[in-house]
N, C-alpha and C. Protein backbone atom coordinates (compact mmCIF):
# COMPACT_ATOMS: atom_id res chain seq x y z
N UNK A 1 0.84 -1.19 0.00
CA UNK A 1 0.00 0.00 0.00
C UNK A 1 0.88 1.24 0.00
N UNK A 2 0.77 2.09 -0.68
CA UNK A 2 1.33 3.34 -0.96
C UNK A 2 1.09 4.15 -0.27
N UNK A 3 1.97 5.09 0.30
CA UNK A 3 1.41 5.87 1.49
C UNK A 3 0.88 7.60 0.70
N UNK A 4 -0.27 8.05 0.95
CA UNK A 4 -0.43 9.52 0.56
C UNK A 4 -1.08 10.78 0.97
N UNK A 5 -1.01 11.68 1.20
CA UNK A 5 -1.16 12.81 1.95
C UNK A 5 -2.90 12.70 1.53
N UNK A 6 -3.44 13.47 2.24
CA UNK A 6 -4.87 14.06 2.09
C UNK A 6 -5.00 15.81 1.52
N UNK A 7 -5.70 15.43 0.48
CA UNK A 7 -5.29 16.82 -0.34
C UNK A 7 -6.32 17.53 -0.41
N UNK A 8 -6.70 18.84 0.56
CA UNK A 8 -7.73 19.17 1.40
C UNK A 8 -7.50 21.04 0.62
N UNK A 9 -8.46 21.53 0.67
CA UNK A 9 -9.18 23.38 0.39
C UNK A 9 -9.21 23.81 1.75
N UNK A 10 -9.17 25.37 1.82
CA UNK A 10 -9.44 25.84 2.55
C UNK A 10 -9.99 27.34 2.62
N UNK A 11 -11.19 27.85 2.40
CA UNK A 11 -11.47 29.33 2.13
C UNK A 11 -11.31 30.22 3.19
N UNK A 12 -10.20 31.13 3.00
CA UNK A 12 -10.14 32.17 4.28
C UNK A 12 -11.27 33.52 3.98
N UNK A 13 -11.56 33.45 4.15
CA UNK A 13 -12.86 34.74 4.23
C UNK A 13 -12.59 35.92 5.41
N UNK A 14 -12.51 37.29 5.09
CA UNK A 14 -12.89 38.29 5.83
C UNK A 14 -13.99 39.17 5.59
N UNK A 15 -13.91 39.60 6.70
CA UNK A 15 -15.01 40.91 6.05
C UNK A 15 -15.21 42.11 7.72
N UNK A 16 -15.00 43.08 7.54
CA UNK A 16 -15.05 43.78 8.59
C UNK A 16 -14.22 43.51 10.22
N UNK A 17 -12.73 42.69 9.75
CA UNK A 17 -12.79 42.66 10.89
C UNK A 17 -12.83 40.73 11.01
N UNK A 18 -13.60 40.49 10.87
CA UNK A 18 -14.38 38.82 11.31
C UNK A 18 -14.11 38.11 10.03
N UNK A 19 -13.73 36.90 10.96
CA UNK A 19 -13.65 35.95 9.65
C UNK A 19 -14.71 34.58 9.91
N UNK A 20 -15.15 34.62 8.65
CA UNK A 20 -15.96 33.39 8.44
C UNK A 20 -15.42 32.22 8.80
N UNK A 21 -15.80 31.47 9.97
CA UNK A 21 -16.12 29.85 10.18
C UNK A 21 -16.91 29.00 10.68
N UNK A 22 -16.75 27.84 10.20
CA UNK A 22 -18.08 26.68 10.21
C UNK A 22 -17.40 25.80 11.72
N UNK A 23 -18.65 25.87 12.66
CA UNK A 23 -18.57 25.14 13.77
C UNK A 23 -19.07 23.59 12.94
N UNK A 24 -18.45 22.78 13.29
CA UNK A 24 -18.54 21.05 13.02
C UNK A 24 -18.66 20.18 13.93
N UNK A 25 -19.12 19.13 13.91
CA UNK A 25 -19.67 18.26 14.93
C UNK A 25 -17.78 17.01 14.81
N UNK A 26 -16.98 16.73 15.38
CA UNK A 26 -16.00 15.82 15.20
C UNK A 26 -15.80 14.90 16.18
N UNK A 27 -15.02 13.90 16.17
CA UNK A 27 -14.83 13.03 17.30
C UNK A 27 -14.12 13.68 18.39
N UNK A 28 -14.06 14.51 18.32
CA UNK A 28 -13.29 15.19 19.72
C UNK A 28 -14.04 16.36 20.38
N UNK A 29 -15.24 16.07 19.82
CA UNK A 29 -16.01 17.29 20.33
C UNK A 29 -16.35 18.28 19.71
N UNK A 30 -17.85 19.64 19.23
CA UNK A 30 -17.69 20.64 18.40
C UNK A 30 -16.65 20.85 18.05
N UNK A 31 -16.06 21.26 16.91
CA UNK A 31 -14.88 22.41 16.57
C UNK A 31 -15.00 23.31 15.84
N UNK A 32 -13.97 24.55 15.51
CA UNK A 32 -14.06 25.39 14.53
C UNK A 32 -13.22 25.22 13.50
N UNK A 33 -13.64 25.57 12.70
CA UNK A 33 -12.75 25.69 11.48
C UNK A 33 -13.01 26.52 10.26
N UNK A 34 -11.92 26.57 9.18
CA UNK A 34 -12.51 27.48 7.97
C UNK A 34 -13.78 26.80 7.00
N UNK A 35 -14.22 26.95 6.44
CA UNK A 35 -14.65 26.51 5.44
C UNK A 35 -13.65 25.41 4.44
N UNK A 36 -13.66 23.91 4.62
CA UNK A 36 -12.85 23.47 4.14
C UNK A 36 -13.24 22.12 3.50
N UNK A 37 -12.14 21.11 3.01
CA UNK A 37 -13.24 20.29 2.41
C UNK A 37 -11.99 19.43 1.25
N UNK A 38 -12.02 17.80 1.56
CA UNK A 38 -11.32 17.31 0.52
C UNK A 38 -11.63 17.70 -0.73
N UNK A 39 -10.30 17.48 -1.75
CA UNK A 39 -10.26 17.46 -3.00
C UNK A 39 -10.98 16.07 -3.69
N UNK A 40 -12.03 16.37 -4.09
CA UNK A 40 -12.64 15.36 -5.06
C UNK A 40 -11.69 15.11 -6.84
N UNK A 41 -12.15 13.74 -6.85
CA UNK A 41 -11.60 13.45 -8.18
C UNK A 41 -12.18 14.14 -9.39
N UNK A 42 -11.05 14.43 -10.47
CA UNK A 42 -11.91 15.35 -10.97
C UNK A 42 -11.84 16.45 -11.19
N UNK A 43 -11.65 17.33 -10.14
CA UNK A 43 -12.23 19.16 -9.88
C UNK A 43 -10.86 19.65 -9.61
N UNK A 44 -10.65 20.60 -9.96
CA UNK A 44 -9.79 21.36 -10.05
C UNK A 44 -9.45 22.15 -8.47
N UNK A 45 -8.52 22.30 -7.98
CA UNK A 45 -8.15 23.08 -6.35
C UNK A 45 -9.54 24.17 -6.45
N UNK A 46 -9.38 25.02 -7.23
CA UNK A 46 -10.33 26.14 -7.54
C UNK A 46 -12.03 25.97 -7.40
N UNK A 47 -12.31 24.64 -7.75
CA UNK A 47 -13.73 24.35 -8.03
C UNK A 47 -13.45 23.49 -6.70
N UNK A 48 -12.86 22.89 -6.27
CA UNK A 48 -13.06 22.25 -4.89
C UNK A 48 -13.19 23.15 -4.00
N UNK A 49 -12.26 24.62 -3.40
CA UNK A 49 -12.51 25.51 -2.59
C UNK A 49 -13.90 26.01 -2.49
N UNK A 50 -14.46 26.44 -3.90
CA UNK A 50 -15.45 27.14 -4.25
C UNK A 50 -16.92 26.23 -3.87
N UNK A 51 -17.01 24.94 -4.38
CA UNK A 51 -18.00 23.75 -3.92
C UNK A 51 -17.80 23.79 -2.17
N UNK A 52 -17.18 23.28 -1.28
CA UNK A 52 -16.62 23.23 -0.13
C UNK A 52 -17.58 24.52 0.59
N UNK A 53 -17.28 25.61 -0.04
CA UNK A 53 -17.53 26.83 0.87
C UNK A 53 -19.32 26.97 0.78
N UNK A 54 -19.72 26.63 -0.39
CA UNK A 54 -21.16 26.77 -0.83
C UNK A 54 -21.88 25.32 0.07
N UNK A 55 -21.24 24.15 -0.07
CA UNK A 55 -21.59 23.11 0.45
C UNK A 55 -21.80 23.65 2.35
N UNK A 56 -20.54 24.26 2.89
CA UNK A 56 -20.41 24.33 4.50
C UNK A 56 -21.31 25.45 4.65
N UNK A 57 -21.29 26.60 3.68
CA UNK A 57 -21.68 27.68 4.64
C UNK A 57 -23.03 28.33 3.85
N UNK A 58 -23.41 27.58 2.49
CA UNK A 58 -24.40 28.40 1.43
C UNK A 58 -23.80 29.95 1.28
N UNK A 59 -22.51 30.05 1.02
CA UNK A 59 -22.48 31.28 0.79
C UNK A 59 -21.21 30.99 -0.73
N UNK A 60 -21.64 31.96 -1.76
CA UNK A 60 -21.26 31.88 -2.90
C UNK A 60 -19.74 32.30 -2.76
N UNK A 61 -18.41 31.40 -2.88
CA UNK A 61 -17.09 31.98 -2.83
C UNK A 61 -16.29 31.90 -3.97
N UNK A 62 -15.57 33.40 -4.07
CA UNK A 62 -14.81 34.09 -5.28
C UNK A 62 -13.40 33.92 -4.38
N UNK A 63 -12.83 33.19 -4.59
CA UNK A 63 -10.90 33.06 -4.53
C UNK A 63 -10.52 34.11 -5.13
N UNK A 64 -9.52 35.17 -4.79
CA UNK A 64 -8.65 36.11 -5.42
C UNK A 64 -7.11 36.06 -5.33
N UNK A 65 -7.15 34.79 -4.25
CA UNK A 65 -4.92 34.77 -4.12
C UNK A 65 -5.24 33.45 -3.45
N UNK A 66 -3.77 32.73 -3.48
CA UNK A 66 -3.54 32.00 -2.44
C UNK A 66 -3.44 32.14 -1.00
N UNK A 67 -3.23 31.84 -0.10
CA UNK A 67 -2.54 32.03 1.34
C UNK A 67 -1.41 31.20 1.20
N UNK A 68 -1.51 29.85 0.99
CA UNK A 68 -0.45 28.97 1.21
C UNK A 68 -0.90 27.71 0.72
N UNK A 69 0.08 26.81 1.17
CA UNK A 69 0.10 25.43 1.06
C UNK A 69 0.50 24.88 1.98
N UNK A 70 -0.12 23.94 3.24
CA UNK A 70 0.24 23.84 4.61
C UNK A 70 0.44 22.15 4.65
N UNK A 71 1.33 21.99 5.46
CA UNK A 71 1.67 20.46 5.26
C UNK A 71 1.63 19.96 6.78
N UNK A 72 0.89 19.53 7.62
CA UNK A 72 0.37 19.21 8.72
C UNK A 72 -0.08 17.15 8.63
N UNK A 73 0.51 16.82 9.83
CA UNK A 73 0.45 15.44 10.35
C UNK A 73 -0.95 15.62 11.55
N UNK A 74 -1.91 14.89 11.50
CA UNK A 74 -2.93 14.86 12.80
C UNK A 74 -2.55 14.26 13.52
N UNK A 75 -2.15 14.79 14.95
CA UNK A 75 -1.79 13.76 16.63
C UNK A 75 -2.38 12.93 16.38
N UNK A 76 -3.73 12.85 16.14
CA UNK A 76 -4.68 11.75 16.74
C UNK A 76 -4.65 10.52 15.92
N UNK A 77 -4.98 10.77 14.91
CA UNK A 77 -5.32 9.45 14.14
C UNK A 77 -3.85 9.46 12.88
N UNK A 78 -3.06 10.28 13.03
CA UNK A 78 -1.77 9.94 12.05
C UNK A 78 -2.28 10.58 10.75
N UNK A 79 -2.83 10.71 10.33
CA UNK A 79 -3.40 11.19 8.56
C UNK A 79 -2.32 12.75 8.50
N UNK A 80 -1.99 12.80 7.34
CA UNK A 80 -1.23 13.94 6.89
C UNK A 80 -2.07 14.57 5.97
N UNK A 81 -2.43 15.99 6.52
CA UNK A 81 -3.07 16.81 5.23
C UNK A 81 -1.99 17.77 4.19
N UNK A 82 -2.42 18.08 3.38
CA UNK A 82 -2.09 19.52 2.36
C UNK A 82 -2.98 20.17 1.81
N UNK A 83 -3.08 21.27 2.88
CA UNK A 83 -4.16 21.92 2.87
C UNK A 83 -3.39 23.72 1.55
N UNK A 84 -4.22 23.52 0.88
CA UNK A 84 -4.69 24.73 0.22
C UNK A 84 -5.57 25.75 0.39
N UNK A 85 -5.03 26.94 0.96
CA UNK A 85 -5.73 27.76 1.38
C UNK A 85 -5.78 28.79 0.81
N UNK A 86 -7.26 29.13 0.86
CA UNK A 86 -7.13 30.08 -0.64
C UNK A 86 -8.25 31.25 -0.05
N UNK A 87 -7.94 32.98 -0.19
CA UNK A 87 -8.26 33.85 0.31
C UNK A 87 -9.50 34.52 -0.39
N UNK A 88 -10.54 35.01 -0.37
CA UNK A 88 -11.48 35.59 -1.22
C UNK A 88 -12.91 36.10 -0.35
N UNK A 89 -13.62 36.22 -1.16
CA UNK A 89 -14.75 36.91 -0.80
C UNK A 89 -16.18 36.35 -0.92
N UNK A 90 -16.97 36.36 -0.05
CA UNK A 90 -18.12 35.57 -0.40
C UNK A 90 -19.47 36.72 -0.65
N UNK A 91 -20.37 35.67 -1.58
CA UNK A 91 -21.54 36.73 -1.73
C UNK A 91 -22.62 35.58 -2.44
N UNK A 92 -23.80 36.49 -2.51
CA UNK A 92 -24.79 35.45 -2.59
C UNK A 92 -24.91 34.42 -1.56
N UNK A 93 -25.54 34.69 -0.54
CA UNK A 93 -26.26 33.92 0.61
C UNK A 93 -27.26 33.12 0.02
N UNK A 94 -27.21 31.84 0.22
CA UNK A 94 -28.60 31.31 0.14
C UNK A 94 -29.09 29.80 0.95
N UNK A 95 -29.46 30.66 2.28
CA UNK A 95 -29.59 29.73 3.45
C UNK A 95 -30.57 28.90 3.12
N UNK A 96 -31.30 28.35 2.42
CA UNK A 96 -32.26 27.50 1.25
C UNK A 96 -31.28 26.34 1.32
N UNK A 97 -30.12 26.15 0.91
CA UNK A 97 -29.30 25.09 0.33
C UNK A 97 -28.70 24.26 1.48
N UNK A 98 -29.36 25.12 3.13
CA UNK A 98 -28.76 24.02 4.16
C UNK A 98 -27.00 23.79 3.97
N UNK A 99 -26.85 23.41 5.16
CA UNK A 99 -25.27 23.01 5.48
C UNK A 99 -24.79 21.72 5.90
N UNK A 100 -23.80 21.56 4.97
CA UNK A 100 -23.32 19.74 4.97
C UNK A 100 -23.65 19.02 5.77
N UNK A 101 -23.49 17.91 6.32
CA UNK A 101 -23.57 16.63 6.81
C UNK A 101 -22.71 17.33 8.24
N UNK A 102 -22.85 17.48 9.52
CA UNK A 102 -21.70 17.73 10.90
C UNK A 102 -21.90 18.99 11.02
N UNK A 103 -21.96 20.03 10.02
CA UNK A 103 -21.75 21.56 9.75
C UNK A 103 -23.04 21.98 10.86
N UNK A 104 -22.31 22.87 12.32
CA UNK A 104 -23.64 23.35 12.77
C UNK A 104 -24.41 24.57 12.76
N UNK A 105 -23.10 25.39 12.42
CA UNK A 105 -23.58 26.71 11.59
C UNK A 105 -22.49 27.21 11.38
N UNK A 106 -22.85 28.42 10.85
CA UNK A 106 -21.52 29.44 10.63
C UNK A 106 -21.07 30.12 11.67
N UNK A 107 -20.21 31.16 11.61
CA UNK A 107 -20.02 32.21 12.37
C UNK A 107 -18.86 32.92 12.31
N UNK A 108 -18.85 34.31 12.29
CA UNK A 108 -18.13 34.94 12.59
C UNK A 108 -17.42 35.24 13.63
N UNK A 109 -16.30 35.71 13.59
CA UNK A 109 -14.89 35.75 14.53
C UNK A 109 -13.92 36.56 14.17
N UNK A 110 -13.68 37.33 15.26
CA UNK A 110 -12.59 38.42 14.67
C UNK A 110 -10.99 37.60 15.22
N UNK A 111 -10.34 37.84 14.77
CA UNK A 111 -8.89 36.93 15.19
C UNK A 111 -8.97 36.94 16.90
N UNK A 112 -9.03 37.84 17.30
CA UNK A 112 -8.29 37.96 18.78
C UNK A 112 -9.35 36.97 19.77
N UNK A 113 -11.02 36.48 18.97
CA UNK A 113 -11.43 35.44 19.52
C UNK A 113 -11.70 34.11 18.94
N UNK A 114 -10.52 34.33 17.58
CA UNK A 114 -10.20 32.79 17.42
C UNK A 114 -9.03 32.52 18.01
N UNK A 115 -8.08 33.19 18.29
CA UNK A 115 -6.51 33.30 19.39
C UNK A 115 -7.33 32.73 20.72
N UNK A 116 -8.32 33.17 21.24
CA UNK A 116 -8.62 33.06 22.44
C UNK A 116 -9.38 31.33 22.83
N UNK A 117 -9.83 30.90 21.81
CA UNK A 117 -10.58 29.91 21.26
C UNK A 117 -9.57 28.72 20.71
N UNK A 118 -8.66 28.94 20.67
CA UNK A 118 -7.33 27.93 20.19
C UNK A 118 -8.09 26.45 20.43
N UNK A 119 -8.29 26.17 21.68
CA UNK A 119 -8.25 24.80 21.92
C UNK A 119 -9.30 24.16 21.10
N UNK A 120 -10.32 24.82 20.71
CA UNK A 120 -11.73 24.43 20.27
C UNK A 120 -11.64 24.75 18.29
N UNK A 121 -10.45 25.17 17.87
CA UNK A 121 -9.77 24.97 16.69
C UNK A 121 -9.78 23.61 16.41
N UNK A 122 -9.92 23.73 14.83
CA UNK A 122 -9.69 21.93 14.40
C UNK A 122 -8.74 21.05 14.50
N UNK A 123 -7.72 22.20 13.84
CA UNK A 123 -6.57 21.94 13.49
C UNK A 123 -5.06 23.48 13.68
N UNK A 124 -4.13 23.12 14.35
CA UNK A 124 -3.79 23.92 14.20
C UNK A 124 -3.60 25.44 13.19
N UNK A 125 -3.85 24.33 11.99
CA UNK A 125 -3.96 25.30 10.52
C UNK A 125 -4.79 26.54 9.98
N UNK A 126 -6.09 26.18 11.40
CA UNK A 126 -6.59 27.75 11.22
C UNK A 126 -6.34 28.89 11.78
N UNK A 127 -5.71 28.48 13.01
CA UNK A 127 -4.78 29.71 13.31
C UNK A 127 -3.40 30.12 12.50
N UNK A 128 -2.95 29.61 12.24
CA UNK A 128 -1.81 29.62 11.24
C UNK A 128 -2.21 30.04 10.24
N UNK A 129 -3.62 29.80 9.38
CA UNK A 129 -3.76 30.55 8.32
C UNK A 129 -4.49 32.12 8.75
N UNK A 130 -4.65 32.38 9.57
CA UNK A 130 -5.57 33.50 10.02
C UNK A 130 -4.19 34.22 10.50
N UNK A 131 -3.11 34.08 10.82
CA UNK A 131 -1.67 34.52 10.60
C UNK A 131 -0.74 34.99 10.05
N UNK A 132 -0.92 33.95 8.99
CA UNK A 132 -0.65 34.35 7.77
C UNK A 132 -1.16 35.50 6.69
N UNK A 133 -2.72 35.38 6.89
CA UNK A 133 -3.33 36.54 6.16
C UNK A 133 -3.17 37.60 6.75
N UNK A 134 -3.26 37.91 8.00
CA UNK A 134 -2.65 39.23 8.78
C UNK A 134 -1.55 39.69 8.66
N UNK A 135 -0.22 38.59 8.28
CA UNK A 135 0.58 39.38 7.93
C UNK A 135 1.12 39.82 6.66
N UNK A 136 -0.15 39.43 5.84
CA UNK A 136 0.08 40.27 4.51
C UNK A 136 0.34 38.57 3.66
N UNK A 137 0.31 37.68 3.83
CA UNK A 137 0.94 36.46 3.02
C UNK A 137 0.11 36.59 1.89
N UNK A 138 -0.01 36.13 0.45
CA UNK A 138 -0.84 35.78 -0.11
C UNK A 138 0.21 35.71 -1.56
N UNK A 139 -0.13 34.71 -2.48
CA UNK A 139 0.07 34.44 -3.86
C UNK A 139 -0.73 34.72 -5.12
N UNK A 140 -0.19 35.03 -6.21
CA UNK A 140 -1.50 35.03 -7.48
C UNK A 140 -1.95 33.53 -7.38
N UNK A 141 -3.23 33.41 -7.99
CA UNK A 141 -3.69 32.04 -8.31
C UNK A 141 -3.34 31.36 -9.43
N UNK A 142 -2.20 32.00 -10.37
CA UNK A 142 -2.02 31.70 -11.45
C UNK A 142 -0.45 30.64 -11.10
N UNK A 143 -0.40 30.79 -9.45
CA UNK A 143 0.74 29.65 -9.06
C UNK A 143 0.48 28.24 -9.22
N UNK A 144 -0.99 27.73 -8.79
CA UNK A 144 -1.20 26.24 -9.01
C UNK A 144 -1.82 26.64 -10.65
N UNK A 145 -1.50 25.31 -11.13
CA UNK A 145 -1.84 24.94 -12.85
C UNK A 145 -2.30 24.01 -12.56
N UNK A 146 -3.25 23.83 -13.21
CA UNK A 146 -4.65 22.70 -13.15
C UNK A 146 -4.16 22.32 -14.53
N UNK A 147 -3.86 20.73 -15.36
CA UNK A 147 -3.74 20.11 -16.85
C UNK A 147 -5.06 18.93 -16.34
């Protein structure tokens, strides 16, 4: 058996201050996290972020840069992600379309009470990406090539 990473989206969303995330039901108890979501076969990083964010939160998401590419091992169960995190803007609400399978709602958060909230984070990676965008990180999207 071949060993291989889990190749996972991630939409960072701001807006005033607060950033968009989806509370989830997990084996370790509620958590928070971004809007996120394996890569299906098939779909392009771009159309996986964009599905992911509409699927968790019914809200329509436009990617404009990268953040990163994060390479994280889980304590718990061993799985290695590579998470793609990708920065943009959402619009078109349409709470009609319900929220995934675990997803218990949305919510907003300004950094200093997702800092405060650490433990109840998914994964280290959303603080780290909410870090990153504060300090200015971000890439064109014309870095990943989809053939």
């Amino acid at each position: 058996m071949q060993w291989k990473p889990h190749a996972t989206v991630a939409a960072i969303i701001e807006e005033n201050g607060k950033f968009l995330l989806v509370e989830e039901t997990t084996d370790r108890g509620n958590r928070f996290n971004q809007p996120a979501g394996h890569l299906e076969d098939g779909e392009s990083l771009l159309e996986a972020v964009i599905r992911e964010t509409l699927e968790e939160t019914a809200y329509t998401f436009e990617p404009t840069s990268l953040l990163g590419v994060y390479h994280w091992k889980h304590e718990h169960n061993d799985t290695t992600y590579l998470r793609f995190a990708y920065i943009g803007r959402v619009s078109q609400h349409q709470p009609e379309l319900g929220l995934d399978d675990g997803i218990i709602r949305t919510v907003w958060m300004t950094a200093d009470e997702i800092r405060s909230n650490a433990m109840l984070m998914r994964s280290p990676q959303v603080i780290t990406c909410i870090e990153d965008y504060l300090s200015g990180k971000h890439f064109p999207l014309s870095v990943i090539t989809h053939l």
